[in-house]
N, C-alpha and C. Protein backbone atom coordinates (compact mmCIF):
# COMPACT_ATOMS: atom_id res chain seq x y z
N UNK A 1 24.26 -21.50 7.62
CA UNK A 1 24.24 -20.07 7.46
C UNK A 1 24.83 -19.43 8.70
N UNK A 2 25.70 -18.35 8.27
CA UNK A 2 26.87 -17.82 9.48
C UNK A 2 25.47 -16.89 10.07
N UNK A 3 25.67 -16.52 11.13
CA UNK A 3 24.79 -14.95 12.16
C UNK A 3 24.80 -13.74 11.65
N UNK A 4 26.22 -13.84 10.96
CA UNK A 4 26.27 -12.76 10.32
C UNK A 4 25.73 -12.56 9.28
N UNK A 5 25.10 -13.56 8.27
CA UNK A 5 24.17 -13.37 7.09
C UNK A 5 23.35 -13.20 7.60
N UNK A 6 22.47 -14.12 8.67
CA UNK A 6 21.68 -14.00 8.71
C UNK A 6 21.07 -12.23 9.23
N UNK A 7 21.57 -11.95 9.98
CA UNK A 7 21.24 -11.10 10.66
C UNK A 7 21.45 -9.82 9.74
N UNK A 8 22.60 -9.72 8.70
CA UNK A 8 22.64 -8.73 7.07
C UNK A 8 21.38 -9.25 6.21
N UNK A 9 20.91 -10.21 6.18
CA UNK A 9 19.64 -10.45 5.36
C UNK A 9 18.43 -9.98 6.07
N UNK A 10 18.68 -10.54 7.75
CA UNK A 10 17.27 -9.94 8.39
C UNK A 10 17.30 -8.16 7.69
N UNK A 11 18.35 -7.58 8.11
CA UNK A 11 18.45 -6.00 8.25
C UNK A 11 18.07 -5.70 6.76
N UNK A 12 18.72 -6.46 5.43
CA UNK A 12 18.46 -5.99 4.34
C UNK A 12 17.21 -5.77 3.68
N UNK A 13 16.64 -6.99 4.46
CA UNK A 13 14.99 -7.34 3.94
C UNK A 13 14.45 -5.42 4.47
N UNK A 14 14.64 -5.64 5.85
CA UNK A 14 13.88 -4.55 6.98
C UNK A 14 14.02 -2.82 5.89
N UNK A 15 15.02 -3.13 5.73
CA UNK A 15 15.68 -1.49 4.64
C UNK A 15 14.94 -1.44 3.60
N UNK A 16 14.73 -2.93 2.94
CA UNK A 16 14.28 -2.30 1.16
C UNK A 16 12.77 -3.04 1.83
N UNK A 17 12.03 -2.74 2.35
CA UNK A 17 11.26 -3.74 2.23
C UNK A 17 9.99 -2.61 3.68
N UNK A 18 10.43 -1.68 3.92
CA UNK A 18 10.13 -0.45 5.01
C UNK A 18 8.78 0.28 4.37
N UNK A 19 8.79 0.41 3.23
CA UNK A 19 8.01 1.17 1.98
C UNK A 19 7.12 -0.11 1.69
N UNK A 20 7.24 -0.99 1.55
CA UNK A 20 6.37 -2.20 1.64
C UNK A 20 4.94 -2.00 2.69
N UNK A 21 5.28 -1.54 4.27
CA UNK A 21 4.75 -1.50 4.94
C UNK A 21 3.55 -0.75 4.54
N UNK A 22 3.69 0.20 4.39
CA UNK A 22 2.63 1.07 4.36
C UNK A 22 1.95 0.90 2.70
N UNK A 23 1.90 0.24 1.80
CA UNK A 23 1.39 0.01 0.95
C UNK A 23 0.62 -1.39 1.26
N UNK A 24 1.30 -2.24 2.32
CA UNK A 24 0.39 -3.36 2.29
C UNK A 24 -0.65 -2.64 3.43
N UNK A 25 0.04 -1.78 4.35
CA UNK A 25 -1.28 -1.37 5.32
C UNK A 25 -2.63 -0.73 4.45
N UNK A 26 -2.16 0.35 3.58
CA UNK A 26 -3.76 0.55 2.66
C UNK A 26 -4.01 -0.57 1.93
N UNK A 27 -3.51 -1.70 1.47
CA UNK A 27 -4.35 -2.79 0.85
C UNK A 27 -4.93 -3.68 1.80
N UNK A 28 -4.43 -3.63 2.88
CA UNK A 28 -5.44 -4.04 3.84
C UNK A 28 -6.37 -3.50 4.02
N UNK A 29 -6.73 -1.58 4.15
CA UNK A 29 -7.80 -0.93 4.37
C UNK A 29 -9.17 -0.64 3.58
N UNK A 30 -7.98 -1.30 2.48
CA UNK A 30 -8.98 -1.25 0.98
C UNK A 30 -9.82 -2.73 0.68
N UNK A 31 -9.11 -4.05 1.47
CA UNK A 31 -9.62 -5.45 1.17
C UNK A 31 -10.78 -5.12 1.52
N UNK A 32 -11.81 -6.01 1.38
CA UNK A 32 -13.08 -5.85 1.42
C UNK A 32 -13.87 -7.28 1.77
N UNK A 33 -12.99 -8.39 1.65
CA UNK A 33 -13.80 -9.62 1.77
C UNK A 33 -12.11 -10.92 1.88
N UNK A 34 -12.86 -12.07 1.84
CA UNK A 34 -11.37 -12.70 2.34
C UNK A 34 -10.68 -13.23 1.07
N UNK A 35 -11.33 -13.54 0.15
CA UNK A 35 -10.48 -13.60 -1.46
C UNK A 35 -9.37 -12.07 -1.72
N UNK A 36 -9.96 -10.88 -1.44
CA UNK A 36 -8.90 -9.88 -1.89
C UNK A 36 -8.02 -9.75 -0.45
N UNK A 37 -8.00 -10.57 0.73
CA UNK A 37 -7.55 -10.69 1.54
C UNK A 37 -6.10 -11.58 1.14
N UNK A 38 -6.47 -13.03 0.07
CA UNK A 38 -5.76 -13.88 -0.04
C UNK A 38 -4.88 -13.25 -1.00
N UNK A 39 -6.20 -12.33 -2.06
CA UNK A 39 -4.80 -11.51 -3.09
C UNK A 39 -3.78 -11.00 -2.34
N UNK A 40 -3.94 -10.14 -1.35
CA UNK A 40 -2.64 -9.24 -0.47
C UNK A 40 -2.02 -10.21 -0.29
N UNK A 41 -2.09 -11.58 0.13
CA UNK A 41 -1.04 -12.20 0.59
C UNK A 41 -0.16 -13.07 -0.01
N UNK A 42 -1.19 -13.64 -0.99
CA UNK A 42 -0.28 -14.28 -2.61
C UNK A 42 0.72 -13.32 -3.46
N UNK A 43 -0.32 -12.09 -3.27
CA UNK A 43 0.41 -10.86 -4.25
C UNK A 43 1.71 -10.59 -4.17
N UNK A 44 1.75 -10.19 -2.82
CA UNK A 44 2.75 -9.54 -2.07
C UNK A 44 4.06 -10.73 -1.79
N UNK A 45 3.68 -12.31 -1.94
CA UNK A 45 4.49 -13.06 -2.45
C UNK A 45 5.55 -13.30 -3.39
N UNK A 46 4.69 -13.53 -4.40
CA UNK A 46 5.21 -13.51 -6.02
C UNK A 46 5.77 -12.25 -5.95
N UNK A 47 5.42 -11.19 -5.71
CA UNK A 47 6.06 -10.19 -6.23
C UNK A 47 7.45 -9.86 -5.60
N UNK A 48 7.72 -10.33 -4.08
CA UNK A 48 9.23 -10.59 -3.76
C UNK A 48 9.77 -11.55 -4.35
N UNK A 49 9.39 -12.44 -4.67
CA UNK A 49 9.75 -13.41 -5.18
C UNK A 49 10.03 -13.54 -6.49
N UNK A 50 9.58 -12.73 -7.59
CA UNK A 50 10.04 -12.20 -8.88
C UNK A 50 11.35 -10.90 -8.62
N UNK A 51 11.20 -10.18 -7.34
CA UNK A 51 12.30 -9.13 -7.51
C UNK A 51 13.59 -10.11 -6.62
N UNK A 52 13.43 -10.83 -5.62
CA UNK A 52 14.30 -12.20 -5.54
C UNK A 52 15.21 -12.94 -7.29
N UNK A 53 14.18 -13.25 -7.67
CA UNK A 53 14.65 -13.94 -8.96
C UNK A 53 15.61 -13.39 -9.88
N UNK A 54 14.82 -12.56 -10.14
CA UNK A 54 15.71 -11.00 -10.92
C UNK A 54 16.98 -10.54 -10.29
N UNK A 55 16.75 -10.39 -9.17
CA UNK A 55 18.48 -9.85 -8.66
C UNK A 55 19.51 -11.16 -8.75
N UNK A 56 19.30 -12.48 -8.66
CA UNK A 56 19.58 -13.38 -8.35
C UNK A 56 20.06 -13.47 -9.67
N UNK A 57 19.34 -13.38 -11.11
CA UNK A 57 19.82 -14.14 -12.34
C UNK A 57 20.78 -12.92 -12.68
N UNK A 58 20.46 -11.39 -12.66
CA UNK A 58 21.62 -10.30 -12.58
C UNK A 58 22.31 -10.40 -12.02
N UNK A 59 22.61 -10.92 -10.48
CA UNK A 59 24.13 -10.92 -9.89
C UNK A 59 24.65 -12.05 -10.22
N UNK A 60 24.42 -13.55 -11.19
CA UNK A 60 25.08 -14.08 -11.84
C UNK A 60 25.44 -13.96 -12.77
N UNK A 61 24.73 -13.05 -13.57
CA UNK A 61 25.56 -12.30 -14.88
C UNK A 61 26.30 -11.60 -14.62
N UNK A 62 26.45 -10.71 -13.63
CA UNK A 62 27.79 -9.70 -13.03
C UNK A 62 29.36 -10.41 -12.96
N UNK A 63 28.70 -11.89 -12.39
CA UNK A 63 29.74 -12.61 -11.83
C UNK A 63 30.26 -13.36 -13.65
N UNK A 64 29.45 -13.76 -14.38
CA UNK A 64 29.83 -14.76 -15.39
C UNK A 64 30.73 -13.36 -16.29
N UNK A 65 30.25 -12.07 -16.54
CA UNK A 65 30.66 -11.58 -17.19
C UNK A 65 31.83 -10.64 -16.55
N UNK A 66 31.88 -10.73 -15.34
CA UNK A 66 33.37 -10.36 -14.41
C UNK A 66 33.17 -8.81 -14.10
N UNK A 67 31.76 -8.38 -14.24
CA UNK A 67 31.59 -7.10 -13.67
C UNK A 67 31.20 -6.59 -12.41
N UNK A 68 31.50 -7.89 -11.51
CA UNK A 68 30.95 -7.72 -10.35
C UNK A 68 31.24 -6.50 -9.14
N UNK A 69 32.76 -6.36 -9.89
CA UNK A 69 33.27 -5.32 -8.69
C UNK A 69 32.97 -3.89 -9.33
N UNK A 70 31.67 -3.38 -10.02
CA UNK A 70 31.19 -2.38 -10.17
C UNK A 70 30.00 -2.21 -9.81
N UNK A 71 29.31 -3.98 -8.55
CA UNK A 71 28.16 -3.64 -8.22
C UNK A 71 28.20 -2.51 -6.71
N UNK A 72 29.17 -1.91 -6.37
CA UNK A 72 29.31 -0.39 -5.28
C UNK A 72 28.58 -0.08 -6.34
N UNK A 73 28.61 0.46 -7.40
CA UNK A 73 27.65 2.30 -7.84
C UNK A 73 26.37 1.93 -7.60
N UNK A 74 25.98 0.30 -7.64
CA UNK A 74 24.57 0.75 -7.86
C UNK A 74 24.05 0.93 -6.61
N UNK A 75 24.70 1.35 -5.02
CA UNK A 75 24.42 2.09 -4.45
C UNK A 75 23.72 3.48 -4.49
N UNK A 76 24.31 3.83 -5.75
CA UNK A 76 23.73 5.26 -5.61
C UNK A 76 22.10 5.38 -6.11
N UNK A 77 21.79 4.60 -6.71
CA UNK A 77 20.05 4.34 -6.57
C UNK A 77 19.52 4.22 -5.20
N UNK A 78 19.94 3.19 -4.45
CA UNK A 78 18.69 3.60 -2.91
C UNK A 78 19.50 5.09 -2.61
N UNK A 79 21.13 5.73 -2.81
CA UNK A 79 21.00 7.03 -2.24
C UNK A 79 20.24 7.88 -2.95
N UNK A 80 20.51 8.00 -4.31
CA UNK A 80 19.46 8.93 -4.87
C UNK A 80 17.93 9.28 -4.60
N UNK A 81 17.43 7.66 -4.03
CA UNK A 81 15.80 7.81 -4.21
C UNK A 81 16.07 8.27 -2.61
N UNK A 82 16.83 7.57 -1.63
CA UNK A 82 16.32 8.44 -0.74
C UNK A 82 16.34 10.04 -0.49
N UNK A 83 17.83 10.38 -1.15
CA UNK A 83 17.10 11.91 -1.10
C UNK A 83 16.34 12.62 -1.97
N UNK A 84 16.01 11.98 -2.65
CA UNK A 84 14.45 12.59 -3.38
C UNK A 84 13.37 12.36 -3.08
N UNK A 85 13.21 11.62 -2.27
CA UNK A 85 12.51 11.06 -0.88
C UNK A 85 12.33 11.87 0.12
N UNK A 86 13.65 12.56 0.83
CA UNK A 86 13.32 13.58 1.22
C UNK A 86 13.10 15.00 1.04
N UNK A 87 13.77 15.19 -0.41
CA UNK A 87 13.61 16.51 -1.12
C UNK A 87 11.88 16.54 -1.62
N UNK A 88 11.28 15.37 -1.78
CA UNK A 88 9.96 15.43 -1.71
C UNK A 88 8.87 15.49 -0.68
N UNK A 89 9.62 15.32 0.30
CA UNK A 89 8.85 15.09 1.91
C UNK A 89 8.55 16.29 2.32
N UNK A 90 10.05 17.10 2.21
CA UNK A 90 9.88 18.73 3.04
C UNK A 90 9.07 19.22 2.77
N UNK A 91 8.72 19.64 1.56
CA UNK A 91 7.51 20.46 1.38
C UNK A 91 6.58 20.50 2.24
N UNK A 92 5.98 18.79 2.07
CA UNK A 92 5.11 18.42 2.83
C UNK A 92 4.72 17.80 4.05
N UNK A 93 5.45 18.28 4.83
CA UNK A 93 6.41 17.32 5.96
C UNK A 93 5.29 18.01 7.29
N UNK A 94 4.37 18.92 7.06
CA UNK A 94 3.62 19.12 8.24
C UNK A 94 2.07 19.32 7.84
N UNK A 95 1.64 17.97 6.55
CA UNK A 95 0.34 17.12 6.03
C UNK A 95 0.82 16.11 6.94
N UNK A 96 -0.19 16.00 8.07
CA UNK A 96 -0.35 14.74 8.97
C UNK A 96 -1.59 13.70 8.55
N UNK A 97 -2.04 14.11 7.04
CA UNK A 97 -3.52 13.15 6.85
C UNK A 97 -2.97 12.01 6.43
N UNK A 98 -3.89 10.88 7.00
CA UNK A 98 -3.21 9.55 6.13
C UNK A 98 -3.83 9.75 4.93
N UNK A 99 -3.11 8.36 3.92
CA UNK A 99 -3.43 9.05 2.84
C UNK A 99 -4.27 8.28 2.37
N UNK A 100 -5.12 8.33 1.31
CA UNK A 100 -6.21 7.57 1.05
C UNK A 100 -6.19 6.26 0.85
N UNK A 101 -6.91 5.32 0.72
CA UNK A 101 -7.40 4.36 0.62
C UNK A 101 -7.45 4.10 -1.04
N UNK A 102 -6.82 2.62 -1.23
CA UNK A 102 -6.83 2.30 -2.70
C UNK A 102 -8.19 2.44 -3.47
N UNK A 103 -8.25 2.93 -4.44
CA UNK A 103 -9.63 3.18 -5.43
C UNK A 103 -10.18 1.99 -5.91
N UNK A 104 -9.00 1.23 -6.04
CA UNK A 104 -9.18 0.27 -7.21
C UNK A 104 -9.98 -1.08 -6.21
N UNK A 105 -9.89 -2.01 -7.07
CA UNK A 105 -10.90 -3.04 -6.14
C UNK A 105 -9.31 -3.98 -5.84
N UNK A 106 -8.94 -4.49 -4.57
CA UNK A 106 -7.65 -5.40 -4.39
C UNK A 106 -8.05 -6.86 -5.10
N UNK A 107 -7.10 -7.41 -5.78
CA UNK A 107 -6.80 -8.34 -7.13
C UNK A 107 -5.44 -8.73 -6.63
N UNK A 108 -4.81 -10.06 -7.42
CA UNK A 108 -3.84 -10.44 -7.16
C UNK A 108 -2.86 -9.87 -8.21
N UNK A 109 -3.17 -9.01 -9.55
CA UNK A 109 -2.48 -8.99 -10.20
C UNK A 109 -2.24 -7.30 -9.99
N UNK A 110 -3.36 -6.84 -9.17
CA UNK A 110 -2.64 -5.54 -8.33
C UNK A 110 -2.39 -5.61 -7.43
N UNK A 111 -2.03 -6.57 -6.58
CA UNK A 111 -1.00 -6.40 -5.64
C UNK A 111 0.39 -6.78 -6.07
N UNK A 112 0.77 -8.13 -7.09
CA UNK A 112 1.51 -8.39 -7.37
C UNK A 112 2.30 -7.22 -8.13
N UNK A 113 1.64 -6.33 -9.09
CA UNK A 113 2.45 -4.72 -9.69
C UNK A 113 2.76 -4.13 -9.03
N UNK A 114 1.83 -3.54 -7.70
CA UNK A 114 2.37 -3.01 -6.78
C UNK A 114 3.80 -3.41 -6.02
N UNK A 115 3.89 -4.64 -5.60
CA UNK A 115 4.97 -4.66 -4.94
C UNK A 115 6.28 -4.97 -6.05
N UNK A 116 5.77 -5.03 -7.24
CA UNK A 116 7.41 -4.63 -8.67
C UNK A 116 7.40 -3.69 -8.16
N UNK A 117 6.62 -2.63 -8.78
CA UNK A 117 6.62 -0.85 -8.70
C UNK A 117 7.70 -0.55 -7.52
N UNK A 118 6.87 -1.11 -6.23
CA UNK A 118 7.09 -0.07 -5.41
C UNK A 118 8.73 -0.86 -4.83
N UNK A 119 9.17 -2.19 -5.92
CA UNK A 119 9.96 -2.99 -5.27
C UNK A 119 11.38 -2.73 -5.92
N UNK A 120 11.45 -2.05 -7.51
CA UNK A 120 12.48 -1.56 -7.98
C UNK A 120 13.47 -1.09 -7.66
N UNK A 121 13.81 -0.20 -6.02
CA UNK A 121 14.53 0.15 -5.41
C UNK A 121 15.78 -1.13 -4.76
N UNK A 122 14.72 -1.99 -4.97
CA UNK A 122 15.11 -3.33 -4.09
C UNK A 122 16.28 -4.01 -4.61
N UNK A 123 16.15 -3.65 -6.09
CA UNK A 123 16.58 -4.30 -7.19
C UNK A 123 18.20 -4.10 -6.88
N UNK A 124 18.33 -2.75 -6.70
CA UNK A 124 19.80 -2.31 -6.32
C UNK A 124 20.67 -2.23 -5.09
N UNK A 125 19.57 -2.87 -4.16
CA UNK A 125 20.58 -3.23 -2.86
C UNK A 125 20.46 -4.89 -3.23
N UNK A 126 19.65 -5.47 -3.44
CA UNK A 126 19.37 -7.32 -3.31
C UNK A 126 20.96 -7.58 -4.38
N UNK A 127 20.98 -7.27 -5.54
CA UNK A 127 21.91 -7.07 -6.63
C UNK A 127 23.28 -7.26 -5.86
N UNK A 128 23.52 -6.35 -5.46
CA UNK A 128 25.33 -6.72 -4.89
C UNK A 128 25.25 -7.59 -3.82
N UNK A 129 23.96 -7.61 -2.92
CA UNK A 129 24.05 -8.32 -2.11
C UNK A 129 24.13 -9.93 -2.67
N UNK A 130 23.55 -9.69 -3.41
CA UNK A 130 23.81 -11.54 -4.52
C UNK A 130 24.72 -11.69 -4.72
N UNK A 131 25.35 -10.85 -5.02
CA UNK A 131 27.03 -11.67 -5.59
C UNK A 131 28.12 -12.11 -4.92
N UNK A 132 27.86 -11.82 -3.90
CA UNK A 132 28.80 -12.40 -2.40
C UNK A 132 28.42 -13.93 -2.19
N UNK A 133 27.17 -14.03 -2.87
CA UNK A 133 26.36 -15.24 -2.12
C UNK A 133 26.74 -16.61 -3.31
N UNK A 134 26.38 -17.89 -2.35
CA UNK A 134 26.71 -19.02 -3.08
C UNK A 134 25.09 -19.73 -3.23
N UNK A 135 25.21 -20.34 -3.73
CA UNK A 135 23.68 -20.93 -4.25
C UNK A 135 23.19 -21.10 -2.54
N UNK A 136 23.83 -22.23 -1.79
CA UNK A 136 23.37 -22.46 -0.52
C UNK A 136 22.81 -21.05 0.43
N UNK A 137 23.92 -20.00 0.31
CA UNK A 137 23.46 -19.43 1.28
C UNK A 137 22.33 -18.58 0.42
N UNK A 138 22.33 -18.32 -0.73
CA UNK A 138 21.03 -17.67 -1.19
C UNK A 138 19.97 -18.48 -0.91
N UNK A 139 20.14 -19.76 -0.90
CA UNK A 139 18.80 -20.38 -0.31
C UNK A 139 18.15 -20.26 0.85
N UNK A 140 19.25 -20.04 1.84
CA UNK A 140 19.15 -19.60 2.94
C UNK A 140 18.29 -18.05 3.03
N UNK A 141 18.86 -17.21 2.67
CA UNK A 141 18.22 -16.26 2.07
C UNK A 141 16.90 -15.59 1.86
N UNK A 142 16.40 -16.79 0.97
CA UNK A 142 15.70 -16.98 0.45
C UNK A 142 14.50 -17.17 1.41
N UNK A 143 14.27 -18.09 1.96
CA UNK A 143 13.81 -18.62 3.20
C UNK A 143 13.70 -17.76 4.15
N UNK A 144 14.73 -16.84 4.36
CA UNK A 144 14.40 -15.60 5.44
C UNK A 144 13.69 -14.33 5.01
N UNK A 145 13.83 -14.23 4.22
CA UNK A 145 12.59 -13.14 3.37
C UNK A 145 11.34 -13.17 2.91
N UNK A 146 11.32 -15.19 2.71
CA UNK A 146 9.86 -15.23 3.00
C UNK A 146 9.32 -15.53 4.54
N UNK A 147 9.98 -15.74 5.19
CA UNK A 147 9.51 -15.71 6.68
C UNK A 147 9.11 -14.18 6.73
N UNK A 148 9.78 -13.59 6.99
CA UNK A 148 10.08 -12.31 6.84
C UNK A 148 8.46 -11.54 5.58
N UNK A 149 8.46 -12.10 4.87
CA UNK A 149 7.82 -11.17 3.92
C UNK A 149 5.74 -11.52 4.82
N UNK A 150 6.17 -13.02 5.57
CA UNK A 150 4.83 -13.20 5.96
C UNK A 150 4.80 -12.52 7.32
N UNK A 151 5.81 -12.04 7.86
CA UNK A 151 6.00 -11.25 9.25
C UNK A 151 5.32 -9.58 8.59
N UNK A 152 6.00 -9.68 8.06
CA UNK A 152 5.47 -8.05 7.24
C UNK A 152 3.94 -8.48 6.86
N UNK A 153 3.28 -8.79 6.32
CA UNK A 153 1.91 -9.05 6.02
C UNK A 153 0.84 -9.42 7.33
N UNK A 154 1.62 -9.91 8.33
CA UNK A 154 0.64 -10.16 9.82
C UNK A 154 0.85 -8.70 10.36
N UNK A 155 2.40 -8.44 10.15
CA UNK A 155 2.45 -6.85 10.92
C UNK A 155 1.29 -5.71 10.44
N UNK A 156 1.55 -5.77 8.80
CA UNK A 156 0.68 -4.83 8.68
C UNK A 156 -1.27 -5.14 8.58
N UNK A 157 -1.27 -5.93 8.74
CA UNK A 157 -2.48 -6.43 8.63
C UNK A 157 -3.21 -5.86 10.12
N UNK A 158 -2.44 -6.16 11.34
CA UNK A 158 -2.49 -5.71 12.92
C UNK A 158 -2.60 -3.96 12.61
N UNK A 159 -1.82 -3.78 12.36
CA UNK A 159 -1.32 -1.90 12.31
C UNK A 159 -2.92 -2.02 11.28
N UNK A 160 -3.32 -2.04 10.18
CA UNK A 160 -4.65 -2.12 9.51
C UNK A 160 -5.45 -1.48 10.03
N UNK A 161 -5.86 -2.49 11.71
CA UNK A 161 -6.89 -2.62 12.61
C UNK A 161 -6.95 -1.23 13.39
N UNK A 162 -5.17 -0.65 14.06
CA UNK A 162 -5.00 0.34 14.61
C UNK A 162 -4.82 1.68 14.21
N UNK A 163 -5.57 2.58 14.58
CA UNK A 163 -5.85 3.85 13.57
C UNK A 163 -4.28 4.82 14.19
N UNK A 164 -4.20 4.29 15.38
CA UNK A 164 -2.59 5.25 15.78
C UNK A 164 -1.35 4.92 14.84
N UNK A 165 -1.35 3.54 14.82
CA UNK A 165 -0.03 3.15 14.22
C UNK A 165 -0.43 3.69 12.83
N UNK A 166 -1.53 3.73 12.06
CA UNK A 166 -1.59 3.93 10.65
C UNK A 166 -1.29 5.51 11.03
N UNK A 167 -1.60 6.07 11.51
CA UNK A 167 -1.33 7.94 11.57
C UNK A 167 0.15 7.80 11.88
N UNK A 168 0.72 7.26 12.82
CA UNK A 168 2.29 7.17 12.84
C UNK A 168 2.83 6.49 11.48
N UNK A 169 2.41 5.40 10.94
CA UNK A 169 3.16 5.43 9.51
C UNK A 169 3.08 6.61 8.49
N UNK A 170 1.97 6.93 8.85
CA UNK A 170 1.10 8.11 7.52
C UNK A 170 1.99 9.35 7.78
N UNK A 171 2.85 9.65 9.25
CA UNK A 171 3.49 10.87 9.74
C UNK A 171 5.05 10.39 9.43
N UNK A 172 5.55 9.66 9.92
CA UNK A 172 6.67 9.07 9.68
C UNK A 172 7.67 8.63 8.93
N UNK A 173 6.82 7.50 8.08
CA UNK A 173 7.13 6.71 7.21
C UNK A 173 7.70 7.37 5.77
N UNK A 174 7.15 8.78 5.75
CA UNK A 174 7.41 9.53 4.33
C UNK A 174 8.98 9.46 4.81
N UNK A 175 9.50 10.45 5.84
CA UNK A 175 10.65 10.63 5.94
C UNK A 175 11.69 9.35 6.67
N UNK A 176 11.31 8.38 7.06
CA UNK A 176 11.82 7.12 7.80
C UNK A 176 12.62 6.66 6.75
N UNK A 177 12.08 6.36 5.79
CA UNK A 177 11.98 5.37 4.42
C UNK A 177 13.22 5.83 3.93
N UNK A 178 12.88 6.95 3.14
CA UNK A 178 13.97 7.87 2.29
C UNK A 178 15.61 7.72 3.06
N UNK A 179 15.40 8.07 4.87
CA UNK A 179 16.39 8.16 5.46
C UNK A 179 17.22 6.59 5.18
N UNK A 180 16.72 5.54 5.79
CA UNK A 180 17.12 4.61 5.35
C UNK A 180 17.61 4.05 3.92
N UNK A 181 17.56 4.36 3.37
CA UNK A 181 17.41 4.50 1.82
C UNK A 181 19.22 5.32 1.48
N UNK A 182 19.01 6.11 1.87
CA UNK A 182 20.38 6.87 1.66
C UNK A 182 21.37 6.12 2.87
N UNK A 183 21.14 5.68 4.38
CA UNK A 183 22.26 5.11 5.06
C UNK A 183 22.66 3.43 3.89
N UNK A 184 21.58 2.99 3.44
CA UNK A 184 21.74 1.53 2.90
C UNK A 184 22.80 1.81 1.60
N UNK A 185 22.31 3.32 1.00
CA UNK A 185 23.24 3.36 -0.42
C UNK A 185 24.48 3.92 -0.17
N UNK A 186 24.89 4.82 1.13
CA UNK A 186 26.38 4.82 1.65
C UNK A 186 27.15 3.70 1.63
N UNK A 187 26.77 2.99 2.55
CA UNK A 187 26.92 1.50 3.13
C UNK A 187 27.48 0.83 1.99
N UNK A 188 26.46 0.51 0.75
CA UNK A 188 26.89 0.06 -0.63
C UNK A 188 28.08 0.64 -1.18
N UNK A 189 27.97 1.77 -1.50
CA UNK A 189 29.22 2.61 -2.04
C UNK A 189 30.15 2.22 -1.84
N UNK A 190 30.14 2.73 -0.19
CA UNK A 190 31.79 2.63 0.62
C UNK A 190 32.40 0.91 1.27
């Protein structure tokens, strides 16, 4: 694997994967014992790992059916959501409360929805980024996102513990996200 993947996969994971953060930080706030502990961390597995799969069997259909050089538009999904991301933020852009704590009891089969749900965005940067790729280096890939996906689960698990960093995601993160979101779907486009 060239530096240069690697280091476009580190960054790609970091972009679609930003909004992750703060959903695994309230399922941490919400765990309650070390089984819904193991759910967050199985969950939050499988569920990259199904939006992995999915982009992976779509950007070989792009390629088998020769539509690949129309995966630029689907840029305009991370741009769209990010500026509706931020067209939704302003309003509320000076609510500094974090925001609540999950209702529900943490399960593996709600964490695993959660991170589809909140992973759909993902769908349209991972997508073109597949089709450049050859089986090897998607394996490669592959391997760095789950490093990566267990770096994100110790990170937020730490931030959990710290009530500053959760008020800095809870302040931040609305408008961080979105921003990124629209530089990643330029990037795609052009």
């Amino acid at each position: 694997m060239s530096l240069s993947l690697l280091l476009t996969s580190i960054g790609i994971f970091f972009v679609t994967d930003t909004d992750d953060l703060i959903v695994l930080l309230l399922l941490w706030l919400a765990a309650k014992n070390r089984r819904q502990s193991r759910a967050i961390i199985i969950g939050q597995h499988l569920g990259i790992i199904t939006l992995i799969i999915a982009s992976w069997l779509i950007s070989r259909g792009m390629l088998h059916f020769n539509v690949a050089h129309w995966t630029h538009w689907l840029g305009l999904v991370p741009f769209i959501l990010g500026v509706t991301g931020l067209i939704n933020w302003w309003p509320a852009r000076h609510n500094q409360t974090l925001p609540p704590q999950l209702a529900r009891v943490v399960s593996l089969p709600l964490v695993w929805s959660l991170t589809l749900g909140n992973g759909g965005d993902n769908l349209s940067i991972y997508i073109p980024f597949f089709t450049g790729l050859t089986a090897v280096d998607f394996s490669g890939v592959f391997l760095i996102f789950m490093a990566l996906v267990a770096l994100w689960l110790f990170v937020s698990h730490r931030l959990a513990r710290s009530t500053a960093a959760a008020a800095f995601f809870a302040r931040f993160g609305a408008w961080l996200s979105p921003l990124l979101f629209i530089i990643v779907g330029l990037v795609i486009l052009f």
